[in-house]
C-alpha atoms as a PDB file:
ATOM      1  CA  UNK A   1      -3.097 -12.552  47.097  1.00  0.00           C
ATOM      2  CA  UNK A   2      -0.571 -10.489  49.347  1.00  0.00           C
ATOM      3  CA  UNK A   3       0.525 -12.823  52.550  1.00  0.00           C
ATOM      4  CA  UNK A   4       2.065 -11.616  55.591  1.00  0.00           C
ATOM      5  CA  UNK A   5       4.614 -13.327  57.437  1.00  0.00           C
ATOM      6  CA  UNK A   6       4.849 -14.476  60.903  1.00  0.00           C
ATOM      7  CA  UNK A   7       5.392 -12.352  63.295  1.00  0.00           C
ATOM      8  CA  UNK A   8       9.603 -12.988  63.948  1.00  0.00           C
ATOM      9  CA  UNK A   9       9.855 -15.200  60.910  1.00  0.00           C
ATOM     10  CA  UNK A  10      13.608 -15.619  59.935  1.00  0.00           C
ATOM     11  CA  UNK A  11      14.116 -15.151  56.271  1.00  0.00           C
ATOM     12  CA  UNK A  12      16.958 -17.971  54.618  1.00  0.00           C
ATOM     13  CA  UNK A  13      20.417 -16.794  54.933  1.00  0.00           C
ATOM     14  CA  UNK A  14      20.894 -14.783  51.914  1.00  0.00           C
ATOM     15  CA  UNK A  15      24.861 -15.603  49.935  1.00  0.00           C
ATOM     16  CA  UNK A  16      25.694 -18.530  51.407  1.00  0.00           C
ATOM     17  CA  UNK A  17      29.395 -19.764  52.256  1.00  0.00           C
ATOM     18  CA  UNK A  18      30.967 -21.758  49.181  1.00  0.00           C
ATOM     19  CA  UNK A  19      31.492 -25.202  51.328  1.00  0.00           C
ATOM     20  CA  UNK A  20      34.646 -25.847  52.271  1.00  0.00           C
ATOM     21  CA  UNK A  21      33.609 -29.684  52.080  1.00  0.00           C
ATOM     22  CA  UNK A  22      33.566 -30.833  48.501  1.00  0.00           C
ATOM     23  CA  UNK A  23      30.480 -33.157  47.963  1.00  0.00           C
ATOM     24  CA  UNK A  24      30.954 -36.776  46.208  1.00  0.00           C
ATOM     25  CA  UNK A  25      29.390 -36.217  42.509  1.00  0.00           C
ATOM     26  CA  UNK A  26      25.542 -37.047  42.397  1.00  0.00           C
ATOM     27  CA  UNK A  27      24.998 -35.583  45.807  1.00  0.00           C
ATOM     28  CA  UNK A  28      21.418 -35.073  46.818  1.00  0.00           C
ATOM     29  CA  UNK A  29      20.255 -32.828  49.310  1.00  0.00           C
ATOM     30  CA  UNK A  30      17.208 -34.877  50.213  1.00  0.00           C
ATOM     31  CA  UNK A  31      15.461 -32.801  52.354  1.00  0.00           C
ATOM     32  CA  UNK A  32      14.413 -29.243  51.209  1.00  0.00           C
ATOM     33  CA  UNK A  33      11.721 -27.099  50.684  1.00  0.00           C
ATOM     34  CA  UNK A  34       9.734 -24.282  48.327  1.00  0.00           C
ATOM     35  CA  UNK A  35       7.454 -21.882  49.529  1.00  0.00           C
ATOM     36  CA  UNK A  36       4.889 -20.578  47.316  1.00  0.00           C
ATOM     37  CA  UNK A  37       5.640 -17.568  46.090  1.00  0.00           C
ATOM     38  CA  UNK A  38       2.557 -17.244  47.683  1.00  0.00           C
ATOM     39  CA  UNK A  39       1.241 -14.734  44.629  1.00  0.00           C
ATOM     40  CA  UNK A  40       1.100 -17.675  42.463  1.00  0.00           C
ATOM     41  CA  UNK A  41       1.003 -20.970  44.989  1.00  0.00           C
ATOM     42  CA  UNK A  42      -1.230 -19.530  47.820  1.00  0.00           C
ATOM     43  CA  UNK A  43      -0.530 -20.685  51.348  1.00  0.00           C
ATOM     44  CA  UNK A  44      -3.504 -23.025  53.088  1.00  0.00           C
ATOM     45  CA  UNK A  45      -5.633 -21.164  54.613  1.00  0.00           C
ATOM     46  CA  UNK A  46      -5.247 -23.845  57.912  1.00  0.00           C
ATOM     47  CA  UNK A  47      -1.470 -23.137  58.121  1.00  0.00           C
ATOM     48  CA  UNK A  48      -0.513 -23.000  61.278  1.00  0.00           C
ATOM     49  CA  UNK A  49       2.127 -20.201  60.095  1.00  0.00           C
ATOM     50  CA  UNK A  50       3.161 -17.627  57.123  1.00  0.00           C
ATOM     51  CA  UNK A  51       6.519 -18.268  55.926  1.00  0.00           C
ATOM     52  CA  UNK A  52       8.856 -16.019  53.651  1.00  0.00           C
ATOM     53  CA  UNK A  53       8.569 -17.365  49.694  1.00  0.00           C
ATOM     54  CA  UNK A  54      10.990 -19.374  48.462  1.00  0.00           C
ATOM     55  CA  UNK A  55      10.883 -20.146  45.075  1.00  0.00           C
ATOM     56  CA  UNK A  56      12.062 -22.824  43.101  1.00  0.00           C
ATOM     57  CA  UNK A  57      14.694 -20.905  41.361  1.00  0.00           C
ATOM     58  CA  UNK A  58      16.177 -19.819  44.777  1.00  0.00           C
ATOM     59  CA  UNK A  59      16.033 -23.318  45.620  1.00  0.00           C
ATOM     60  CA  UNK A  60      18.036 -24.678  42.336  1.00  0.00           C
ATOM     61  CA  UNK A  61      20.586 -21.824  42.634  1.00  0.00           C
ATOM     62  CA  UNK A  62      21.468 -22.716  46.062  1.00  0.00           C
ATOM     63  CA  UNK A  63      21.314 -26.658  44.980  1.00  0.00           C
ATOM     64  CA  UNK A  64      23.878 -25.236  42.540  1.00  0.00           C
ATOM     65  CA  UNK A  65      25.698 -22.972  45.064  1.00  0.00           C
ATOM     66  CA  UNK A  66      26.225 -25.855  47.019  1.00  0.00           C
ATOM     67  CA  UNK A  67      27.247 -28.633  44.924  1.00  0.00           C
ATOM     68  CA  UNK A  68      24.747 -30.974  44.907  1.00  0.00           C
ATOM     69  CA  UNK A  69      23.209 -32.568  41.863  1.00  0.00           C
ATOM     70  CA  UNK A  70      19.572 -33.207  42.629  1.00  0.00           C
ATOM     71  CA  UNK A  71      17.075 -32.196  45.092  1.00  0.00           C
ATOM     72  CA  UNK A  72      14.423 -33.909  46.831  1.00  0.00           C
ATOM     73  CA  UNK A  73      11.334 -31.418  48.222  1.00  0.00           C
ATOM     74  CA  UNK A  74       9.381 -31.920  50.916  1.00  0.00           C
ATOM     75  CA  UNK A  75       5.855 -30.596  51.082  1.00  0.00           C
ATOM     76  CA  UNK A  76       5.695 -28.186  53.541  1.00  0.00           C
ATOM     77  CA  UNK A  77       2.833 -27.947  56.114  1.00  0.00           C
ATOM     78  CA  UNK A  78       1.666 -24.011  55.173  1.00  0.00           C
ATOM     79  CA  UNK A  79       0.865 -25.532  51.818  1.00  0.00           C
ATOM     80  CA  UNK A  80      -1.427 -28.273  53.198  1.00  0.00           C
ATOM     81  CA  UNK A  81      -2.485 -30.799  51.133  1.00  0.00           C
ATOM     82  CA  UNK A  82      -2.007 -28.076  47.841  1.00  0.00           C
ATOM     83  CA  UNK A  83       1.016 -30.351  46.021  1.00  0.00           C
ATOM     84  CA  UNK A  84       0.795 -27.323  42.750  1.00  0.00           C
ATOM     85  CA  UNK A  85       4.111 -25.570  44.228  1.00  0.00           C
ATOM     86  CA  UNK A  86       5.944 -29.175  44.929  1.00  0.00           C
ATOM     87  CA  UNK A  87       4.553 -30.168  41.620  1.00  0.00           C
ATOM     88  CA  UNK A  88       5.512 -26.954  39.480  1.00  0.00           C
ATOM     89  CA  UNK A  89       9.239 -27.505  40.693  1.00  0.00           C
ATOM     90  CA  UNK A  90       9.294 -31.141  40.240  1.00  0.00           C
ATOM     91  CA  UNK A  91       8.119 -30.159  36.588  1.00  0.00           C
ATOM     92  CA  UNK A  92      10.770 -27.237  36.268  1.00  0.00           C
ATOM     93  CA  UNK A  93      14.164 -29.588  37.595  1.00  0.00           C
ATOM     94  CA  UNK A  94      14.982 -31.629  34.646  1.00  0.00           C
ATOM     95  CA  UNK A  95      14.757 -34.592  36.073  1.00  0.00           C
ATOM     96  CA  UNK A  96      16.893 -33.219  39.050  1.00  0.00           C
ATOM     97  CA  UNK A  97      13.835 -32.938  41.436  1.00  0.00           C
ATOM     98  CA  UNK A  98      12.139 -35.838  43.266  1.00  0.00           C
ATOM     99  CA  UNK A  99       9.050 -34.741  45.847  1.00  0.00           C
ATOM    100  CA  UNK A 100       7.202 -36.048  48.938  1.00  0.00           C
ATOM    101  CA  UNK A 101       3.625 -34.988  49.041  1.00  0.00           C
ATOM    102  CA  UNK A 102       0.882 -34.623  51.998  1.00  0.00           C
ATOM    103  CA  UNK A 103      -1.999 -36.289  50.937  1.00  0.00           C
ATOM    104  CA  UNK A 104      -5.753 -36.444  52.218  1.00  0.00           C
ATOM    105  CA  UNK A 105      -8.013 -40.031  51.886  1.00  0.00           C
ATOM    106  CA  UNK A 106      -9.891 -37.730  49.413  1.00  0.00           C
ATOM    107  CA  UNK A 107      -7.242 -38.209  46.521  1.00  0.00           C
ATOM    108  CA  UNK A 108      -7.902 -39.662  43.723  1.00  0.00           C
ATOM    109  CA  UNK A 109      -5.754 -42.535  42.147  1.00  0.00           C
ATOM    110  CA  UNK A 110      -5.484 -40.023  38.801  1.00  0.00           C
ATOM    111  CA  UNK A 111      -3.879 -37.430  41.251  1.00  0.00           C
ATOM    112  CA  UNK A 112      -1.272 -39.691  42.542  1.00  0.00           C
ATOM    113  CA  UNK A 113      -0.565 -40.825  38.941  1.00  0.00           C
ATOM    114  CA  UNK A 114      -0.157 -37.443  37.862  1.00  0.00           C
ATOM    115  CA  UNK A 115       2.563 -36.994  40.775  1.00  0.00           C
ATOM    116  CA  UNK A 116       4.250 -39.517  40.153  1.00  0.00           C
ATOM    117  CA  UNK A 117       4.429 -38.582  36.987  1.00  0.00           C
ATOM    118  CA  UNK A 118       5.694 -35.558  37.857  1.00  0.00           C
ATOM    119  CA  UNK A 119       8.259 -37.413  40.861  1.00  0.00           C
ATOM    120  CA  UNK A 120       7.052 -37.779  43.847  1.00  0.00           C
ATOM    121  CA  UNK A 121       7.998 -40.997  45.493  1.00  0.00           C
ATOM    122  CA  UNK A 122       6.859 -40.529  49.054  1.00  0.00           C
ATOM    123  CA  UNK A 123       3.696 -38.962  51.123  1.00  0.00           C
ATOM    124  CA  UNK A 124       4.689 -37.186  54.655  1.00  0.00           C
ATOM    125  CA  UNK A 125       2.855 -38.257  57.640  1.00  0.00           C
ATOM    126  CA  UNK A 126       3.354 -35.452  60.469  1.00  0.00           C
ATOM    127  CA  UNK A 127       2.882 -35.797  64.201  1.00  0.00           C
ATOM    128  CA  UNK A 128       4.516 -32.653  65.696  1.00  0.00           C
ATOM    129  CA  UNK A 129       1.623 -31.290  67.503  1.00  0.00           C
ATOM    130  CA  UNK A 130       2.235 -27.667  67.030  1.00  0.00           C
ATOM    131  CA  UNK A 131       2.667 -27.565  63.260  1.00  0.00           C
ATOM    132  CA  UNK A 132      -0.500 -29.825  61.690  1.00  0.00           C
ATOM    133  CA  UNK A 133      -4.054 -30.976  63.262  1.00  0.00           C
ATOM    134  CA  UNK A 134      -4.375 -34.830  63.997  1.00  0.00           C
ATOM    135  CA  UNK A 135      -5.171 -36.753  61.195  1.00  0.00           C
ATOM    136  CA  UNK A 136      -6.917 -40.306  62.401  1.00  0.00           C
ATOM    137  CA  UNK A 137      -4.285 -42.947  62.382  1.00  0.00           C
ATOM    138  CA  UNK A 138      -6.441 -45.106  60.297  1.00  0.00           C
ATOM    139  CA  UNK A 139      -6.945 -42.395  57.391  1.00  0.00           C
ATOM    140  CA  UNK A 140      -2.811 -42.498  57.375  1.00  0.00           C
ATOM    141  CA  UNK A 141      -2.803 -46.479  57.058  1.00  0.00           C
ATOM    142  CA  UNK A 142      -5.371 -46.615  54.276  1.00  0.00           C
ATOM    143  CA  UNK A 143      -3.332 -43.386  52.346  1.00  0.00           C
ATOM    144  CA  UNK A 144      -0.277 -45.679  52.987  1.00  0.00           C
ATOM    145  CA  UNK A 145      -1.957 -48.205  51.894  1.00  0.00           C
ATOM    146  CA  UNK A 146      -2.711 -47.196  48.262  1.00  0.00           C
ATOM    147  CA  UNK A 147       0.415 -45.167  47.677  1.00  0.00           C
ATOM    148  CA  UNK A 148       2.477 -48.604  47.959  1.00  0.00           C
ATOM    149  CA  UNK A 149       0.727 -49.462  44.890  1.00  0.00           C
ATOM    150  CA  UNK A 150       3.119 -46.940  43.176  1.00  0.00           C
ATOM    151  CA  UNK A 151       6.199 -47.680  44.862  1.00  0.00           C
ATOM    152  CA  UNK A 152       6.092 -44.756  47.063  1.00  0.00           C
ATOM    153  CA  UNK A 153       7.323 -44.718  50.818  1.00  0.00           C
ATOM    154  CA  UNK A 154       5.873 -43.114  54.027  1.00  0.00           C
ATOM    155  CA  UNK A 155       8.479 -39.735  56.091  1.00  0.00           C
ATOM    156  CA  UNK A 156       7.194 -39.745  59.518  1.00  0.00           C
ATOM    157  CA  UNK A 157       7.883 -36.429  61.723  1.00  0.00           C
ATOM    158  CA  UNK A 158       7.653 -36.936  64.923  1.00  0.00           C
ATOM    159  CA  UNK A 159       9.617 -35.838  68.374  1.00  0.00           C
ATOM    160  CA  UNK A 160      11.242 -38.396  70.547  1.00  0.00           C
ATOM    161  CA  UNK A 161       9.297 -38.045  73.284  1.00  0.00           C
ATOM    162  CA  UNK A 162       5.881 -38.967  71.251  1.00  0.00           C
ATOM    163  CA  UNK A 163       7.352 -42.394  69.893  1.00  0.00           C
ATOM    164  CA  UNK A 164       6.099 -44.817  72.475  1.00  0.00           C
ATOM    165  CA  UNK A 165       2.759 -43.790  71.857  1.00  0.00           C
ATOM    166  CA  UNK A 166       3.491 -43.937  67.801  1.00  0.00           C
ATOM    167  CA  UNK A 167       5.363 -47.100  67.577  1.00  0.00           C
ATOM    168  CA  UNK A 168       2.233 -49.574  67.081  1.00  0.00           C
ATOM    169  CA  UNK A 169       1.437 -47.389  64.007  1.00  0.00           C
ATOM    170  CA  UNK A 170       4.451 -46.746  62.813  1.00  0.00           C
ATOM    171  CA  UNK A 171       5.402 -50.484  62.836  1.00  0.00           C
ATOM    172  CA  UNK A 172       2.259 -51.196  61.129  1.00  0.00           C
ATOM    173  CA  UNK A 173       3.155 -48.948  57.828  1.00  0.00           C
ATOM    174  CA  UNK A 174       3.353 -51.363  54.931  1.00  0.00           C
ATOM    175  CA  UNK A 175       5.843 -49.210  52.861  1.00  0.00           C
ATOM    176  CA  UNK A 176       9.490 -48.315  53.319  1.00  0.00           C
ATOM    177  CA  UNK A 177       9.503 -45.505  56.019  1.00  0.00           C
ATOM    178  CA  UNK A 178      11.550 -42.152  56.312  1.00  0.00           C
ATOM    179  CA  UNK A 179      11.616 -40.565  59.307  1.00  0.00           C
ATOM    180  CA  UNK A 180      12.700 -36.762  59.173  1.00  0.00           C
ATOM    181  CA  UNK A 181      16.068 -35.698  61.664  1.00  0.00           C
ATOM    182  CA  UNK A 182      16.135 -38.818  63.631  1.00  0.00           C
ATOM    183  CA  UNK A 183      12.835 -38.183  65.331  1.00  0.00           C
ATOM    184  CA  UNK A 184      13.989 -34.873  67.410  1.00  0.00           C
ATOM    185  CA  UNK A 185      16.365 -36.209  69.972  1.00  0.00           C
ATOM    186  CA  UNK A 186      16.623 -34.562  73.039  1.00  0.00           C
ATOM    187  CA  UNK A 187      20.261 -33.562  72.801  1.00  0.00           C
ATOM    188  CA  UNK A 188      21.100 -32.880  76.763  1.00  0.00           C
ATOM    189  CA  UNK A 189      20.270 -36.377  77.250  1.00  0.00           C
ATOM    190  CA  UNK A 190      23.057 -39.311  76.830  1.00  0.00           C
ATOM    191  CA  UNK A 191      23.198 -40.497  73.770  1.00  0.00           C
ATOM    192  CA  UNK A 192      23.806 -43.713  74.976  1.00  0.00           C
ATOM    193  CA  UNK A 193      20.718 -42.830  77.541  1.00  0.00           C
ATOM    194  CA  UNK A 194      16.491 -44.605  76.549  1.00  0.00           C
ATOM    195  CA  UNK A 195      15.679 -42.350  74.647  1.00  0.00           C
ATOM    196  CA  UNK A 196      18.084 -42.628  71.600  1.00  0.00           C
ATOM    197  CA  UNK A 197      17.863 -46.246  72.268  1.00  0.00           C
ATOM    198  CA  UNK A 198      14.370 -46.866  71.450  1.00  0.00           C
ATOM    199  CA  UNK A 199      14.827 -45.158  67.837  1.00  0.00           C
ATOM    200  CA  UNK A 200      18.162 -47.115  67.616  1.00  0.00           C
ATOM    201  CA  UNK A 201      16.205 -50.190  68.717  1.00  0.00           C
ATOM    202  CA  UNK A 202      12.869 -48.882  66.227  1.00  0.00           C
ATOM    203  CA  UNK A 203      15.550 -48.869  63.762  1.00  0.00           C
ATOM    204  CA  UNK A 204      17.449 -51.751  64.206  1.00  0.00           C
ATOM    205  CA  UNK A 205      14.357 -53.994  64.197  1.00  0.00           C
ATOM    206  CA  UNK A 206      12.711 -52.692  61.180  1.00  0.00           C
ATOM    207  CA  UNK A 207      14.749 -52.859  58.124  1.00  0.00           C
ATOM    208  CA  UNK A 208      12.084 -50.995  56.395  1.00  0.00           C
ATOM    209  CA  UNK A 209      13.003 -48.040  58.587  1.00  0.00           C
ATOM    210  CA  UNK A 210      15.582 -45.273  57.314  1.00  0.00           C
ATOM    211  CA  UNK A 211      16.238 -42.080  59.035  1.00  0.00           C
ATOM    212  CA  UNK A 212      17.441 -38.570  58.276  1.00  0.00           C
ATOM    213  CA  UNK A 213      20.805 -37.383  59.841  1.00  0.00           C
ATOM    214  CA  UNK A 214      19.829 -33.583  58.948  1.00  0.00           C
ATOM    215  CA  UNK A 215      18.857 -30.558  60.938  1.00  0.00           C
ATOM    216  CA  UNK A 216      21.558 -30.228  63.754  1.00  0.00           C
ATOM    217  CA  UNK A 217      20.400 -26.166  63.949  1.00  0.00           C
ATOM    218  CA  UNK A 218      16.891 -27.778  65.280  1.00  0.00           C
ATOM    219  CA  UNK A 219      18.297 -30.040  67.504  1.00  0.00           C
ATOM    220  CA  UNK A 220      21.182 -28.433  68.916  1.00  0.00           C
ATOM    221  CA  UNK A 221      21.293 -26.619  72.347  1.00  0.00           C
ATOM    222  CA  UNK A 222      24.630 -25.580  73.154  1.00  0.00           C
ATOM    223  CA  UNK A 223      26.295 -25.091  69.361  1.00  0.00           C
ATOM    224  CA  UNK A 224      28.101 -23.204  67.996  1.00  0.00           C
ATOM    225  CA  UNK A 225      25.837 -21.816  65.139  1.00  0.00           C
ATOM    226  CA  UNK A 226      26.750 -22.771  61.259  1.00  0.00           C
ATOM    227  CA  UNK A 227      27.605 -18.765  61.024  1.00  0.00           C
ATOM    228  CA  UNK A 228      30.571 -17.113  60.078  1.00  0.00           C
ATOM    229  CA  UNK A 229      32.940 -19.361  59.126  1.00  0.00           C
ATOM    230  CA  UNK A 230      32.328 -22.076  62.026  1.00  0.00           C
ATOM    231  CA  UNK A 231      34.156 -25.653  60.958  1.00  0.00           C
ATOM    232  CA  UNK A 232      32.368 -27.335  64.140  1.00  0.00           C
ATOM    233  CA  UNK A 233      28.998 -26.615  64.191  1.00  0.00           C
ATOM    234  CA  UNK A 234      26.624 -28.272  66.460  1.00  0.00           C
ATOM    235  CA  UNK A 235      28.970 -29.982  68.269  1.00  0.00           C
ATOM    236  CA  UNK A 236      26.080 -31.838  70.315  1.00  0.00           C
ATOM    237  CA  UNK A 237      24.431 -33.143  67.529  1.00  0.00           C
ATOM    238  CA  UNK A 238      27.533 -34.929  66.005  1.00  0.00           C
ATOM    239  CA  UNK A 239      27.097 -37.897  68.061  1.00  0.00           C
ATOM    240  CA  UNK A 240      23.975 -38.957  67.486  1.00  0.00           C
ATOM    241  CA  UNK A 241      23.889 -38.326  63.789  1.00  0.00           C
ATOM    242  CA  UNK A 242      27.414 -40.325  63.825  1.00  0.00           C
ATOM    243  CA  UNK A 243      25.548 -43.082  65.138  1.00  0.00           C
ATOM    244  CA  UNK A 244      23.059 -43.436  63.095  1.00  0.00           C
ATOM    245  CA  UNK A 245      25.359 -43.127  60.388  1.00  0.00           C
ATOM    246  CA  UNK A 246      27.802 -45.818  61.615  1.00  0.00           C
ATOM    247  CA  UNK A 247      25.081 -48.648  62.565  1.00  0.00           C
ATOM    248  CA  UNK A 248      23.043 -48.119  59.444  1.00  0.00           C
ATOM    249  CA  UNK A 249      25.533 -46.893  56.239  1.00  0.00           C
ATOM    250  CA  UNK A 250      22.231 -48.055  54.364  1.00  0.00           C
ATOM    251  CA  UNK A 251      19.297 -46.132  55.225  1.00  0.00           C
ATOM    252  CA  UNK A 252      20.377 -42.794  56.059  1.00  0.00           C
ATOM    253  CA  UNK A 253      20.034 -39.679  53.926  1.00  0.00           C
ATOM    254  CA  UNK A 254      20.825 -35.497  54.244  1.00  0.00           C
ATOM    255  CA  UNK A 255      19.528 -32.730  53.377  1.00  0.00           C
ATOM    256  CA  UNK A 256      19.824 -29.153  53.835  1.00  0.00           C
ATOM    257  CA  UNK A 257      16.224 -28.126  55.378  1.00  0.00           C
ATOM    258  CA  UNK A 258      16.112 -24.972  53.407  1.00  0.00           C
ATOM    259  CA  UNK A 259      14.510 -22.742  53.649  1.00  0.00           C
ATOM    260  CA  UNK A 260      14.394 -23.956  57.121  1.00  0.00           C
ATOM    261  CA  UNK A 261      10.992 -23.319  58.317  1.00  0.00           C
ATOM    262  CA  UNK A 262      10.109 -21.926  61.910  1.00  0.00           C
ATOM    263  CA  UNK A 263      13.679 -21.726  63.034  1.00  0.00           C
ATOM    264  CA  UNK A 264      13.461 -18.542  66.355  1.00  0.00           C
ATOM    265  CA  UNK A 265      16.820 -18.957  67.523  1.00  0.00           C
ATOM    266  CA  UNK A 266      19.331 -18.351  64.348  1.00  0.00           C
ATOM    267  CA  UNK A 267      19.445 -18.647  60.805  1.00  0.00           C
ATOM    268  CA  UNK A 268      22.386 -20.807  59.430  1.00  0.00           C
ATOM    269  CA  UNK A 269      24.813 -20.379  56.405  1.00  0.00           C
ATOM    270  CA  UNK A 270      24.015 -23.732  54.098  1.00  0.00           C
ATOM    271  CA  UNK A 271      27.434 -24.157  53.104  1.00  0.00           C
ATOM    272  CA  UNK A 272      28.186 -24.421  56.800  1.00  0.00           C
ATOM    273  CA  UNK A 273      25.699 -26.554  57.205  1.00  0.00           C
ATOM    274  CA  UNK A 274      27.396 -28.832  54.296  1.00  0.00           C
ATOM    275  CA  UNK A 275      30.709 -28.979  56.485  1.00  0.00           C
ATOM    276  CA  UNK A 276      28.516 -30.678  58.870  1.00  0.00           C
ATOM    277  CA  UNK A 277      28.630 -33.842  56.442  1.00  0.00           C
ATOM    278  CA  UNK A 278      32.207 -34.976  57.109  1.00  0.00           C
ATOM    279  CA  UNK A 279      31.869 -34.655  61.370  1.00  0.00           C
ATOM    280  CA  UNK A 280      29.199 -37.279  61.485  1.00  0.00           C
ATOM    281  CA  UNK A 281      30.333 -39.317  58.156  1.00  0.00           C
ATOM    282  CA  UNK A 282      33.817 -39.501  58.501  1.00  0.00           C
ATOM    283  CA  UNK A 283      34.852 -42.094  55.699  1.00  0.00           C
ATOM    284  CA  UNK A 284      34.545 -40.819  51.462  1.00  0.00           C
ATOM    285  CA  UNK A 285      32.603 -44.213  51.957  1.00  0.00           C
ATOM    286  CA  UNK A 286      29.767 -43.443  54.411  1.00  0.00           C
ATOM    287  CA  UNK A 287      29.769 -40.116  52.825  1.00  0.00           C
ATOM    288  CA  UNK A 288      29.018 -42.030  49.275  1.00  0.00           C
ATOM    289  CA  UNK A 289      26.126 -43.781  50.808  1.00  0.00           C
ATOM    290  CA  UNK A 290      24.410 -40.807  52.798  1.00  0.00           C
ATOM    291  CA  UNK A 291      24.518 -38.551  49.548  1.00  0.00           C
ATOM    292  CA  UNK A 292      24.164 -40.262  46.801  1.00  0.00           C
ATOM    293  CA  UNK A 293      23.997 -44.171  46.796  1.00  0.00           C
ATOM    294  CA  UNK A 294      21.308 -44.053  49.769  1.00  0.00           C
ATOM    295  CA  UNK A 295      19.362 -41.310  47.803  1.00  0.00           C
ATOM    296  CA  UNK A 296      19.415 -42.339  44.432  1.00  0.00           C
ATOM    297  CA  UNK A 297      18.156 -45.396  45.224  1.00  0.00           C
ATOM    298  CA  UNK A 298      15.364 -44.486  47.396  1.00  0.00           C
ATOM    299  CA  UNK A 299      14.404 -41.646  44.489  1.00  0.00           C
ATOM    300  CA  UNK A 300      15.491 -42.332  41.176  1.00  0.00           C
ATOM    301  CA  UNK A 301      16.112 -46.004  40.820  1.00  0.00           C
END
């Protein structure tokens, strides 16, 4: 089956930057992605887009590009609830792969077995309106509900303006919970403003709650762009991640975002995108717990 892409779609930076930042040994890069190739893993036909394919070996070269030692993959949303590409890599990493999965109240307890056979530890819950249809909150809790019986955890995606309405259930999740780039901050606003205090506060009050300090080319407004050769990318970004970072060494991961999905404005260079690491964990010891204490334990132990 021959897919077409998106109208605009940005294709991943192609020869990424050798990081100037040298990563601790047993770095993960917790947050990534593969897309089909479509040829052999189809694309759902509810997608709400058609991305470029990125294959697991383009993923595992650029894990090795990079420096890290493991990966974990996300299931992305134009795959639906189809776990065969997340699965296939998981099966083709040595051990190097851990996955999240999207999962419908329809699976069967063999299927989860068989993932977490293969490594998934997670399922992904998403919110943001224009990417997935609503799924009734109380198909989510009972999903949530049966995956704790392997261990597994719950990433939320959501945008910072929709948490009010989402705390109730996301307080109510009876698993350890990941939520993906610190729910989308608004980055104009203060980051000592109510906005970043009610997921500092969401945070600080549920120690079941960790958060990912990753995708500063989403959230960033002003810049500059991880592109040729830029040391001090996404300058607006830094504090909030730095934050999160300082008041909760413990539950924070990082991960690249490739192939980075629905980006319109730019395309960034990965290894720039590593260089990130050190602005908004400054210490060799918060950078030991965001990339590969935190992970590892979340994934592997």
């Amino acid at each position: 089956m021959e897919f077409i892409k998106t109208p605009g779609w940005l294709d991943w930076y192609a020869g990424p930057s050798r990081p100037v930042f040298k990563l601790p040994a047993g770095a993960v890069d917790a947050h990534c992605h593969v897309f089909g190739p479509g040829a052999e893993f189809p694309y759902a036909p509810e997608r709400k887009y058609t991305p470029c394919d990125a294959s697991k070996a383009q993923l595992f070269a650029l894990r090795d590009q990079l420096g890290f030692d493991k990966n974990v993959i996300v299931q992305a949303t134009c795959h639906g609830a189809d776990n065969r590409a997340l699965v296939d890599a998981l099966l083709h990493s040595n051990g190097r792969a851990r996955g999240v999965a999207t999962v419908k109240r329809s699976v069967r307890d063999a299927e989860l077995q068989a993932m977490h056979d293969a490594g998934v530890r997670g399922v992904r819950f998403n919110f943001v309106k224009r990417l997935v249809d609503f799924t009734p909150k109380d198909e989510l809790l009972e999903i949530a509900a049966r995956i704790k019986a392997w261990g597994w955890h719950v990433v939320i995606y959501f945008e910072a303006v929709d948490l009010p309405e989402l705390w109730d259930f996301f307080t109510a999740l009876p698993t350890t919970v990941v939520v993906d780039h610190m729910g989308r901050p608004d980055v104009s606003l203060p980051v000592d403003g109510p906005q970043f205090a009610l997921f500092q506060k969401f945070m600080r009050e549920h120690a079941n709650v960790w958060s990912k300090v990753s995708c500063p080319e989403r959230l960033s407004l002003t810049g500059p762009k991880a592109l040729n050769g830029e040391q001090n990318a996404y300058r607006d970004v830094v504090p909030f991640a730095r934050a999160i970072v300082a008041e909760f060494p413990d539950r924070v991961l990082w991960g690249t975002d490739w192939p980075h999905p629905n980006l319109k404005d730019h395309m960034p260079d990965d290894g720039l995108l590593v260089d990130f690491i050190p602005h908004i964990a400054p210490s060799a010891a918060l950078q030991h717990k965001l990339l590969v204490d935190n992970p590892n334990r979340l994934y592997w132990s």
